[in-house]
N, C-alpha and C. Protein backbone atom coordinates (compact mmCIF):
# COMPACT_ATOMS: atom_id res chain seq x y z
N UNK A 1 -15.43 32.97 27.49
CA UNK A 1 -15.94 33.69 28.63
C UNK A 1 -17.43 33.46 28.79
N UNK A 2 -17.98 32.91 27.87
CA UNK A 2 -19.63 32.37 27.85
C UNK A 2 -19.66 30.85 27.77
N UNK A 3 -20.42 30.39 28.54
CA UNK A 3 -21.08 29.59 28.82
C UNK A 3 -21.51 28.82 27.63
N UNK A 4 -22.40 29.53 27.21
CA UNK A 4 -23.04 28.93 26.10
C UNK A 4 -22.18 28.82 25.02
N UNK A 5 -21.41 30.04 24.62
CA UNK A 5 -20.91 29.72 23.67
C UNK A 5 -19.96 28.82 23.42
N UNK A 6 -18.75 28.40 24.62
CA UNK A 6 -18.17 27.53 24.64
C UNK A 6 -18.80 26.00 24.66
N UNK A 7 -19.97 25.71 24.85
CA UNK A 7 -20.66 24.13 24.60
C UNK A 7 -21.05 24.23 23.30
N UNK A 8 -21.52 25.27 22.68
CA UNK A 8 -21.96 25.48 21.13
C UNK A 8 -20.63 25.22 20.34
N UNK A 9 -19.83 25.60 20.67
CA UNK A 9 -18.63 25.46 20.21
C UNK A 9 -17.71 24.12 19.92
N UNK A 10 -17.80 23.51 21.55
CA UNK A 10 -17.77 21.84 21.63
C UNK A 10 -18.49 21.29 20.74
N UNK A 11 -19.86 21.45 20.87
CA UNK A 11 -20.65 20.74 20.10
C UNK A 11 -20.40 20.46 18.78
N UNK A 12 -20.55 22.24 17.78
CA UNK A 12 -20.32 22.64 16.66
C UNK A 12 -18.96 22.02 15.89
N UNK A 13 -18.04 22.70 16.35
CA UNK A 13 -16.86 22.74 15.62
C UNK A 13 -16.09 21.75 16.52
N UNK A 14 -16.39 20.67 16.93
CA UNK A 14 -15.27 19.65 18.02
C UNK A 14 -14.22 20.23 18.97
N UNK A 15 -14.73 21.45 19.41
CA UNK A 15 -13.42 22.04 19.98
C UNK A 15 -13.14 21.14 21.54
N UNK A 16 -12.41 21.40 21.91
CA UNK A 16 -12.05 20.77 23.61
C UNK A 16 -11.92 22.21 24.42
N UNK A 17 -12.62 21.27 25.82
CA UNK A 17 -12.56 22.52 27.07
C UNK A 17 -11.01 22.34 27.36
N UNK A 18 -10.30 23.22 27.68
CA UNK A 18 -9.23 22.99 28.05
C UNK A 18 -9.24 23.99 29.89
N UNK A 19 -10.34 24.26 30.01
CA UNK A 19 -10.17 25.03 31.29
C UNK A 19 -10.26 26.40 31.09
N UNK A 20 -10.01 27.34 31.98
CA UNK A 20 -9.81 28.59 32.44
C UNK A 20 -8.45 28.70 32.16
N UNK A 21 -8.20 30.10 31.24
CA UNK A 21 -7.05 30.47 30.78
C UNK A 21 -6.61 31.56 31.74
N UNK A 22 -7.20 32.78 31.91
CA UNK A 22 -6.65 33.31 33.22
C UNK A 22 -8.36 33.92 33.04
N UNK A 23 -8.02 35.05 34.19
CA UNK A 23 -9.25 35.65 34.66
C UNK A 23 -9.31 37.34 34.19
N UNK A 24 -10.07 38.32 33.83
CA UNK A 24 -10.22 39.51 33.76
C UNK A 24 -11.30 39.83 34.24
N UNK A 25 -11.48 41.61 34.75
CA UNK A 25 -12.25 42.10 34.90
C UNK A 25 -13.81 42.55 34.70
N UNK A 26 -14.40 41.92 35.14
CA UNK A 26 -16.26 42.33 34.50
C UNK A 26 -16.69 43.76 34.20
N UNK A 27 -16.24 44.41 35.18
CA UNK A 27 -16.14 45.90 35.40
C UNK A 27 -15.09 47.20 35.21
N UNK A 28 -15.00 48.22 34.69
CA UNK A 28 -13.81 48.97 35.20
C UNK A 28 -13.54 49.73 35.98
N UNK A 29 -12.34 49.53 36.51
CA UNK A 29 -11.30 50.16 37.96
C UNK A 29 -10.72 51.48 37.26
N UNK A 30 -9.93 52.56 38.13
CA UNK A 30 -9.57 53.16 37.69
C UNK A 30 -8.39 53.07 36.80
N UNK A 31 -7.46 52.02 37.25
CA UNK A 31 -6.61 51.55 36.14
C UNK A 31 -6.43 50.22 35.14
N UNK A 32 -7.92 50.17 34.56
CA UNK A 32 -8.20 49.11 33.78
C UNK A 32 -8.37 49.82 32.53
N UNK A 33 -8.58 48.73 32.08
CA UNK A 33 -8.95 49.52 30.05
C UNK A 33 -9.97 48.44 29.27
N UNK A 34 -10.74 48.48 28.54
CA UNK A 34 -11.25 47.42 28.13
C UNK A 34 -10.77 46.43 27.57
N UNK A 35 -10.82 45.49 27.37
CA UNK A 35 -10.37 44.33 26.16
C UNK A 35 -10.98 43.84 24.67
N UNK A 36 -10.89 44.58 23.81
CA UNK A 36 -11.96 44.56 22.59
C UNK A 36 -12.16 43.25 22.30
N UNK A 37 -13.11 42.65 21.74
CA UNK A 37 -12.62 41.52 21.12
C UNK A 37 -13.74 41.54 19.84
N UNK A 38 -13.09 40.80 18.95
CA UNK A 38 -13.30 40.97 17.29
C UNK A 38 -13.32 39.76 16.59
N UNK A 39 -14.26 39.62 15.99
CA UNK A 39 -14.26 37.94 15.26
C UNK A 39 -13.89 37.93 13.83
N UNK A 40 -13.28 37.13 12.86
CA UNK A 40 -12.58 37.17 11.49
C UNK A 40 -14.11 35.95 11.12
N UNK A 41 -15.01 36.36 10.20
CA UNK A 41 -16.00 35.81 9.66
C UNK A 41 -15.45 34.88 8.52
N UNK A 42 -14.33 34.82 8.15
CA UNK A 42 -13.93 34.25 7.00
C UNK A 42 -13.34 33.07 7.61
N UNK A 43 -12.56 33.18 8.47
CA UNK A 43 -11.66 31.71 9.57
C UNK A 43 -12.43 31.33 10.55
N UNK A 44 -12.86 32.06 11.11
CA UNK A 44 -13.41 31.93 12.81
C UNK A 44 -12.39 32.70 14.01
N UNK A 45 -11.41 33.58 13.12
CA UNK A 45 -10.58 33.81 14.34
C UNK A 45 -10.87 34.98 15.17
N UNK A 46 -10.65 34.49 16.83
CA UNK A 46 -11.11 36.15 17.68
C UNK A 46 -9.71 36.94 17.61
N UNK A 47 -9.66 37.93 17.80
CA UNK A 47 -8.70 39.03 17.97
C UNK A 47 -8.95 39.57 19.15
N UNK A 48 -8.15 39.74 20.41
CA UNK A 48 -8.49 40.40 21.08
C UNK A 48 -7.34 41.89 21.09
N UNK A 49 -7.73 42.68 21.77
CA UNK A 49 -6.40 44.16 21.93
C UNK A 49 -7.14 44.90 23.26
N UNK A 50 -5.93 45.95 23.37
CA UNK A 50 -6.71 47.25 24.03
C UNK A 50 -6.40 48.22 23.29
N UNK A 51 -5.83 48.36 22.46
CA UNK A 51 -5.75 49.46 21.42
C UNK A 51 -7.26 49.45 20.63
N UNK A 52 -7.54 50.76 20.75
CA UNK A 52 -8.91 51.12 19.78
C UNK A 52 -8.04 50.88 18.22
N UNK A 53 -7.30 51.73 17.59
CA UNK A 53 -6.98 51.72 16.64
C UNK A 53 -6.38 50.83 16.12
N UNK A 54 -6.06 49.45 17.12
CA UNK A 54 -5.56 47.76 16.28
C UNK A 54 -6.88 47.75 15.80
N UNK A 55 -7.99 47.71 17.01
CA UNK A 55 -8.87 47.39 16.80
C UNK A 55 -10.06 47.46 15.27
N UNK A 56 -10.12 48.69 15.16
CA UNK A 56 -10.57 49.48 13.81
C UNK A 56 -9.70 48.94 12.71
N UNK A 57 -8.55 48.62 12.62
CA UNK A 57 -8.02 48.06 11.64
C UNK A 57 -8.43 47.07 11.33
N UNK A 58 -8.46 45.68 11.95
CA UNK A 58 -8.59 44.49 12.30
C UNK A 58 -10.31 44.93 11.60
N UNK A 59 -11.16 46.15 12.48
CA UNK A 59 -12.37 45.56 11.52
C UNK A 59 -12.62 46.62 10.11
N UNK A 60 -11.97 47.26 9.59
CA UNK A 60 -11.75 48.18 8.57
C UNK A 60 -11.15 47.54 7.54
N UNK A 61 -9.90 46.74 7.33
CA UNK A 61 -9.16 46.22 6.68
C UNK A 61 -8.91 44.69 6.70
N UNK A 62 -8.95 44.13 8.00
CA UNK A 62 -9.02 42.53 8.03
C UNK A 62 -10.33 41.44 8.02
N UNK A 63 -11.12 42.19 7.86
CA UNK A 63 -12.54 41.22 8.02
C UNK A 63 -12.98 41.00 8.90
N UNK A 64 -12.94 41.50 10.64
CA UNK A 64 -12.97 41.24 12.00
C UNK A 64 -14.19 41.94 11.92
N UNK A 65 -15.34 41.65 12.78
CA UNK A 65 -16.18 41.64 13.36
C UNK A 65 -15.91 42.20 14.72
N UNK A 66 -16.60 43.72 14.91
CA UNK A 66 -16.22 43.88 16.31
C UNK A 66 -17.91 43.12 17.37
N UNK A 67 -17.03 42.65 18.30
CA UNK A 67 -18.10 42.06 19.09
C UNK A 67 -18.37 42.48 20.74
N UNK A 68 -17.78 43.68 20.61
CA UNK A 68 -17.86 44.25 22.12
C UNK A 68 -16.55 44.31 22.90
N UNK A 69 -16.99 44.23 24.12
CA UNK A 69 -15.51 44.26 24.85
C UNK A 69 -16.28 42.75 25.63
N UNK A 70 -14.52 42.55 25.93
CA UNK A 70 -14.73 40.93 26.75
C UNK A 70 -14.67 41.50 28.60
N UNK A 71 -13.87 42.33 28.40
CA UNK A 71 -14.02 42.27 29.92
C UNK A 71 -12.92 43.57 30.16
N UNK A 72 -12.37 44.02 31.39
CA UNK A 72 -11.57 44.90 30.91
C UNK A 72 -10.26 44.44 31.97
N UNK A 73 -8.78 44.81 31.46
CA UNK A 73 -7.52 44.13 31.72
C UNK A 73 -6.90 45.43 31.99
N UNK A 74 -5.15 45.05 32.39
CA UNK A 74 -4.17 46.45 32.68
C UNK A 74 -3.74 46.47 31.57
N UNK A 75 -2.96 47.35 30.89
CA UNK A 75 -1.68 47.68 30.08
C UNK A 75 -0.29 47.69 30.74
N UNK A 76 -0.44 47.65 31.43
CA UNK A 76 0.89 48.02 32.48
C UNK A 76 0.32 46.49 34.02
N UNK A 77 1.43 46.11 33.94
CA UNK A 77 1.50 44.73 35.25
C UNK A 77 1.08 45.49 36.87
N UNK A 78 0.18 45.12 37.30
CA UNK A 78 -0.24 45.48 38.45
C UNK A 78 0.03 44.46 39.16
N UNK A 79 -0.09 44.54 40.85
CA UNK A 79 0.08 43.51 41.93
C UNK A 79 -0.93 41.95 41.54
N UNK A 80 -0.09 40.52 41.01
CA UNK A 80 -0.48 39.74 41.12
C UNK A 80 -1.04 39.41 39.72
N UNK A 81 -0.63 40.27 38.95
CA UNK A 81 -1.29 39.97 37.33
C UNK A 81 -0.33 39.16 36.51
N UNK A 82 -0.08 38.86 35.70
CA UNK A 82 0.45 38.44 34.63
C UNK A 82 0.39 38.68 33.53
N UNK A 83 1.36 38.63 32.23
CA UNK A 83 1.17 38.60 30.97
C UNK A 83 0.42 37.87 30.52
N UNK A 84 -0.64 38.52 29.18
CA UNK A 84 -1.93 37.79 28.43
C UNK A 84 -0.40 37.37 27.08
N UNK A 85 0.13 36.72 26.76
CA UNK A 85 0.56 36.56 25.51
C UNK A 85 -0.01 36.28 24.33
N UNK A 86 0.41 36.97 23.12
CA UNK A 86 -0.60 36.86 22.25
C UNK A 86 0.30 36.88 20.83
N UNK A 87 -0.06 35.68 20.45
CA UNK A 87 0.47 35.01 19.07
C UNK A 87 0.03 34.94 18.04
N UNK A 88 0.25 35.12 16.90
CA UNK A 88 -0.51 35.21 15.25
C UNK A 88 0.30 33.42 14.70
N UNK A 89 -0.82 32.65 14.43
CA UNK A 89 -0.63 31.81 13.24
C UNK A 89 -0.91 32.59 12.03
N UNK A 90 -1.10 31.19 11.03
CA UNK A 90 -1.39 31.46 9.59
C UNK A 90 -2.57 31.55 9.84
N UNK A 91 -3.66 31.23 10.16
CA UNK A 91 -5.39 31.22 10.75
C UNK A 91 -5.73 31.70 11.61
N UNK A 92 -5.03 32.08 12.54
CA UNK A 92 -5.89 32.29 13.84
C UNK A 92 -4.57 33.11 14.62
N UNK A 93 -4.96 33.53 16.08
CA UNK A 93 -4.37 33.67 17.22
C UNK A 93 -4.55 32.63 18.49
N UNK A 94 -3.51 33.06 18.73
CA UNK A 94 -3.74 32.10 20.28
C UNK A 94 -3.36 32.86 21.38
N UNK A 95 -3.69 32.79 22.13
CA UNK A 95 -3.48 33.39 23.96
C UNK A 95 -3.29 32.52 24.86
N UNK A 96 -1.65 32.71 25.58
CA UNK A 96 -1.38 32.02 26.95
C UNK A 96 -1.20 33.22 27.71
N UNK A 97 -1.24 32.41 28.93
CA UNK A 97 -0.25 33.10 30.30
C UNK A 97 0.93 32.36 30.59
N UNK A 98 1.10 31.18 29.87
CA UNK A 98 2.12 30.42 30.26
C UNK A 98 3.02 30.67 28.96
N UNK A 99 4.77 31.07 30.07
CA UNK A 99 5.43 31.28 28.55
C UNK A 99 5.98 29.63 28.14
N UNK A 100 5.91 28.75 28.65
CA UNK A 100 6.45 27.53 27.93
C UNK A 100 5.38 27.16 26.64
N UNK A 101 4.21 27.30 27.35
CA UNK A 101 3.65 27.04 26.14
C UNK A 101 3.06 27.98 25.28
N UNK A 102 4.12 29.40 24.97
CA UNK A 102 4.07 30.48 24.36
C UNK A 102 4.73 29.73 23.67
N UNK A 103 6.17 29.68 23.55
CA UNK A 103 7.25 28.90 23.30
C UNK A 103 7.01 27.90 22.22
N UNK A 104 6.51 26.77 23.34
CA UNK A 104 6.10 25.53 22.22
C UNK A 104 5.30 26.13 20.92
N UNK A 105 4.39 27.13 21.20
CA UNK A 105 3.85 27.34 20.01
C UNK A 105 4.55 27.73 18.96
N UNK A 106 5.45 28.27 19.83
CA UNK A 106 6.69 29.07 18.38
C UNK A 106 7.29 28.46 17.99
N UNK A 107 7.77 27.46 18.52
CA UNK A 107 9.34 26.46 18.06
C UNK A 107 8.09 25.45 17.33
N UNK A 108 7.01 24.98 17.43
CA UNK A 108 6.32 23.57 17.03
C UNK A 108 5.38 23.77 16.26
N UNK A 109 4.85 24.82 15.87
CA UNK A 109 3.06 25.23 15.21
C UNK A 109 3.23 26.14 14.65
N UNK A 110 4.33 27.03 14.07
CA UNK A 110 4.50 27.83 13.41
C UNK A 110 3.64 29.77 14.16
N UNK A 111 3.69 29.64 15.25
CA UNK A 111 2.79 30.74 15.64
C UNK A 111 4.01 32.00 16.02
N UNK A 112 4.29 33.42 15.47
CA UNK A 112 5.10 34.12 15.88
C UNK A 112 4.43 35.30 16.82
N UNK A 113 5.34 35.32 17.90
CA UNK A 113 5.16 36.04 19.02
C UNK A 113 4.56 38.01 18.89
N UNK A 114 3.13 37.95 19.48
CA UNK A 114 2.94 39.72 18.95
C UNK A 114 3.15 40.37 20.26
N UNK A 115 4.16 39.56 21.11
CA UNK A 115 4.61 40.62 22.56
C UNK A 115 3.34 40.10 23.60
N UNK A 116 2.99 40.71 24.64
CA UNK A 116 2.08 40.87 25.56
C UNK A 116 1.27 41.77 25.18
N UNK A 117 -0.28 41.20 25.39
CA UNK A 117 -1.27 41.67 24.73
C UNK A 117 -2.11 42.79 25.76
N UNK A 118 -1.81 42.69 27.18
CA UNK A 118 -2.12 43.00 28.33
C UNK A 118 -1.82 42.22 29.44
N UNK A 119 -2.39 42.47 30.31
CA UNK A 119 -1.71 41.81 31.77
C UNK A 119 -3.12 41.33 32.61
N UNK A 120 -3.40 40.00 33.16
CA UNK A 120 -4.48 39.60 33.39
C UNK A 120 -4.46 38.98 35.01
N UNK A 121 -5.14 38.27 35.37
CA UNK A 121 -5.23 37.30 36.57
C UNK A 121 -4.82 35.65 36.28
N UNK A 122 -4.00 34.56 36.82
CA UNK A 122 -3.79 33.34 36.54
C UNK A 122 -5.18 32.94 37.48
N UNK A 123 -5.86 32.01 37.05
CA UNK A 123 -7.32 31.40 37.74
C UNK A 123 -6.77 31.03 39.21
C-alpha cells in the first residue's frame, strides 16, 4: 500500500510488482472496520485481520509487530466488494481476491485456507 516500501522491497529482498491486489478504504464509513496489519520480525511475514483480539495474539504470542491499520474494509459483503482471501503457509500468508488462485495455492504450495479475511474492492 506504500510506495516506498514496495521499491525498498524490490530492491531489498528481489521481490516482483505483481500489481494492485484489490483496493480498501483510506478512511472510515459507517460500515467499515479497520484492517490491522502486523509484521512477524523473525520471517518477514504481514498478518493482516479485523479482529482486535487475532490481532493481540499474533502480537502477544506470535512475534507480530503491530504496525497500524492499513486501511479500513467490511466484515460482511457490501454492493460491489469481494472476498479478501486469506491463507497461512509454513512462513508466511498470502492474500487473493481471486479464488483460482486461492486454489492453486492450496492444491500446489502447500498454503491452507483461513476462510475470508474481509471483503474489499477488485482495482
Amino acid at each position: 500500500m506504500d510506495v516506498d516500501e514496495r521499491d525498498r522491497c524490490i530492491k531489498q529482498y528481489g521481490w516482483s510488482d505483481e500489481g494492485i491486489a484489490c483496493l480498501i478504504l483510506p478512511t472510515q464509513t459507517d460500515s467499515s472496520e479497520p484492517l490491522f496489519r502486523t509484521w512477524n520480525t523473525a520471517n518477514g511475514d504481514h498478518f493482516y485481520t479485523t479482529d482486535i483480539h487475532e490481532r493481540d495474539n499474533a502480537i502477544n504470542n506470535l512475534r507480530f509487530n503491530i504496525e497500524g491499520q492499513a486501511g479500513f474494509v467490511f466484515k460482511t459483503q457490501v454492493p460491489e466488494s469481494v472476498p479478501l482471501y486469506r491463507l497461512v503457509g509454513p512462513n508466511d500468508h498470502f492474500y487473493t481476491v481471486d479464488a483460482s488462485e486461492r486454489d492453486r495455492a492450496i492444491q500446489n504450495f502447500g498454503y491452507a485456507s483461513e476462510g475470508t479475511a474481509c471483503f474489499v474492492f477488485k482495482p
